[in-house]
C-alpha atoms as a PDB file:
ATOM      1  CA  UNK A   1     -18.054   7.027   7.002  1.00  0.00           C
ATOM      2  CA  UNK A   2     -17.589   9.431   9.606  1.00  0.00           C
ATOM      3  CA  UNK A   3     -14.178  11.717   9.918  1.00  0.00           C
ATOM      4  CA  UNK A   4     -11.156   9.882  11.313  1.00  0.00           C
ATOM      5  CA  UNK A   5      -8.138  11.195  13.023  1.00  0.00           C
ATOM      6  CA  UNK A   6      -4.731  10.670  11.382  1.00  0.00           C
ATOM      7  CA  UNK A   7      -3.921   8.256  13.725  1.00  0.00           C
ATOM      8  CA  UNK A   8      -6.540   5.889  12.853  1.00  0.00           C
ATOM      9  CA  UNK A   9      -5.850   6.207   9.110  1.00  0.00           C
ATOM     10  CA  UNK A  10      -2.250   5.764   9.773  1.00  0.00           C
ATOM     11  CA  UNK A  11      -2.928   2.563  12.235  1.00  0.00           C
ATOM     12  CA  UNK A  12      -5.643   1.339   9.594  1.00  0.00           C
ATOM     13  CA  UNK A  13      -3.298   1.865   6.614  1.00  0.00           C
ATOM     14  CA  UNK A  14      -0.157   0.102   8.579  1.00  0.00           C
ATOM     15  CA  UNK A  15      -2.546  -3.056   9.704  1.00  0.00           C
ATOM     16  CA  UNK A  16      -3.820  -3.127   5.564  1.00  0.00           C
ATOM     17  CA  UNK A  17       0.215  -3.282   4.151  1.00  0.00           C
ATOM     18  CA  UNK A  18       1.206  -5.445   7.324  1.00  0.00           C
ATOM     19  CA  UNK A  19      -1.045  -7.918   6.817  1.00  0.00           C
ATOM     20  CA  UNK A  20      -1.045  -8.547   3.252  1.00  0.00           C
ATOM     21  CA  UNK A  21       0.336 -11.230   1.559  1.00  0.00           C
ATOM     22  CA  UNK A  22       2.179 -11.704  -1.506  1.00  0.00           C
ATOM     23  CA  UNK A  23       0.706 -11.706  -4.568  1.00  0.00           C
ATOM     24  CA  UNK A  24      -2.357  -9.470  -2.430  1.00  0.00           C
ATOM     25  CA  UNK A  25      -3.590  -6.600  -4.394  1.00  0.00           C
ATOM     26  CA  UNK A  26      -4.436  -3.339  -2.700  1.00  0.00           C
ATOM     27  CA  UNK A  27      -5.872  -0.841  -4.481  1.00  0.00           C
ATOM     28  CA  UNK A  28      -5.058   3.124  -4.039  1.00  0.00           C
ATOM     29  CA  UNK A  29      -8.491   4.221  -3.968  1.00  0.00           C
ATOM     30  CA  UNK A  30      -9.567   1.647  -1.544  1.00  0.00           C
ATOM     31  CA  UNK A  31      -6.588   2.458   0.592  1.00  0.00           C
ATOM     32  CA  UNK A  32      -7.957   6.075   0.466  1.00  0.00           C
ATOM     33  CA  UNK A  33     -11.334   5.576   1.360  1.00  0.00           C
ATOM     34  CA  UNK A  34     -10.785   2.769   4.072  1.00  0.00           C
ATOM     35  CA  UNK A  35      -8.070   4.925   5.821  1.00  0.00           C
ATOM     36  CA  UNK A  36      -9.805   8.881   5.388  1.00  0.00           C
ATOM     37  CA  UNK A  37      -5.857   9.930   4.416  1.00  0.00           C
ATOM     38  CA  UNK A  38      -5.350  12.456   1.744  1.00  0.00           C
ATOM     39  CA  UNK A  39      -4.973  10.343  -1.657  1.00  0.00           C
ATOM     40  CA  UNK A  40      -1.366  12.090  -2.180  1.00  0.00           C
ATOM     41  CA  UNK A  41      -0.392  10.412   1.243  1.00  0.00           C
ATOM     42  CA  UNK A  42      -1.325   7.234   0.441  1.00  0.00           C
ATOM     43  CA  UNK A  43       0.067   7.438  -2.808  1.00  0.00           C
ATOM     44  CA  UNK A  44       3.804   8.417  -1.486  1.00  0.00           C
ATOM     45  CA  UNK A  45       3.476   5.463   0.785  1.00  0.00           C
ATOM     46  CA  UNK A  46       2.627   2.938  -2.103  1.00  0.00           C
ATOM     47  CA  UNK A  47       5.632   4.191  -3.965  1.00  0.00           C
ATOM     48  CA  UNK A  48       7.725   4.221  -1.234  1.00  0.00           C
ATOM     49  CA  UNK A  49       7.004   0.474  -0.534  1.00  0.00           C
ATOM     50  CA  UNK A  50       7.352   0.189  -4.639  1.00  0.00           C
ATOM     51  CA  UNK A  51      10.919   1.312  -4.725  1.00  0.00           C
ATOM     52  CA  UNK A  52      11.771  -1.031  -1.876  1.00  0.00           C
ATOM     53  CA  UNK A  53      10.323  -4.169  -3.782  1.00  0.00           C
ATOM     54  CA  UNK A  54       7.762  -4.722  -1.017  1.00  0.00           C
ATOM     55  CA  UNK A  55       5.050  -3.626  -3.682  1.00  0.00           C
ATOM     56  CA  UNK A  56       4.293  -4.012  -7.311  1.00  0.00           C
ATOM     57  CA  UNK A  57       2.601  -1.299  -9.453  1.00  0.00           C
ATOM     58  CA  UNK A  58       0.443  -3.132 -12.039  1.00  0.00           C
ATOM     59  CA  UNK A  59      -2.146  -0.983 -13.824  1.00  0.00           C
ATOM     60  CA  UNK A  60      -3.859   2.236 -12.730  1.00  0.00           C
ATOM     61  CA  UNK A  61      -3.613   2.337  -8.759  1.00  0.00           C
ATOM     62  CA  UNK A  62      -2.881  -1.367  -8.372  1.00  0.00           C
ATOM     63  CA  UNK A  63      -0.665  -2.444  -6.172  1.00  0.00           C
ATOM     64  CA  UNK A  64       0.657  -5.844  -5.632  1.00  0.00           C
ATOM     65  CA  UNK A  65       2.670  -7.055  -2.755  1.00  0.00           C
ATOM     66  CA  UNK A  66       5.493  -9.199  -3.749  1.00  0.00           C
ATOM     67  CA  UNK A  67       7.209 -11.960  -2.067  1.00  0.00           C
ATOM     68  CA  UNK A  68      10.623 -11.132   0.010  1.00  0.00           C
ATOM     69  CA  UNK A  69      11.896 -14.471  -1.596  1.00  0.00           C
ATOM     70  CA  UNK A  70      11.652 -12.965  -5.298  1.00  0.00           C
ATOM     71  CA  UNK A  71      14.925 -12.763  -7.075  1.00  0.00           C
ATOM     72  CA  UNK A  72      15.419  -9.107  -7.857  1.00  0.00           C
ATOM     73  CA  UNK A  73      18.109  -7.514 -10.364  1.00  0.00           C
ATOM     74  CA  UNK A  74      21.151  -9.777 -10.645  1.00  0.00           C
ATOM     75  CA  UNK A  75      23.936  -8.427  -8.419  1.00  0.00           C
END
């Protein structure tokens, strides 16, 4: 794969997260390697969008996305 500018990764990352689905799993590595950002970059993202419920860790550098419907912590 030849070098990318951040832009691309950044456009090519945003089109991956926008356009999954729940219960779609990304993995980090992939992300990585499909987008030419730095693995620590991608990584932040994923648990950004982890803390805000739009993601899932499962195991390793699994990500899952999760439905906006899903019941989260009783309020």
């Amino acid at each position: 794969m030849s070098h990318q500018g951040p832009r691309t990764g950044w456009s090519r990352l945003e089109q991956t997260l926008i356009t999954a689905k729940p219960g779609d799993a990304v993995n980090l590595e992939t992300l990585v390697t499909e987008t030419g950002l730095k693995q620590t970059t991608v990584a932040t993202v994923m648990d950004e969008l982890t803390k805000v419920e739009l993601f899932e860790q499962k195991e390793g550098n699994l990500f899952v996305r999760r439905s906006l419907r899903q019941s989260g912590p009783e309020r």
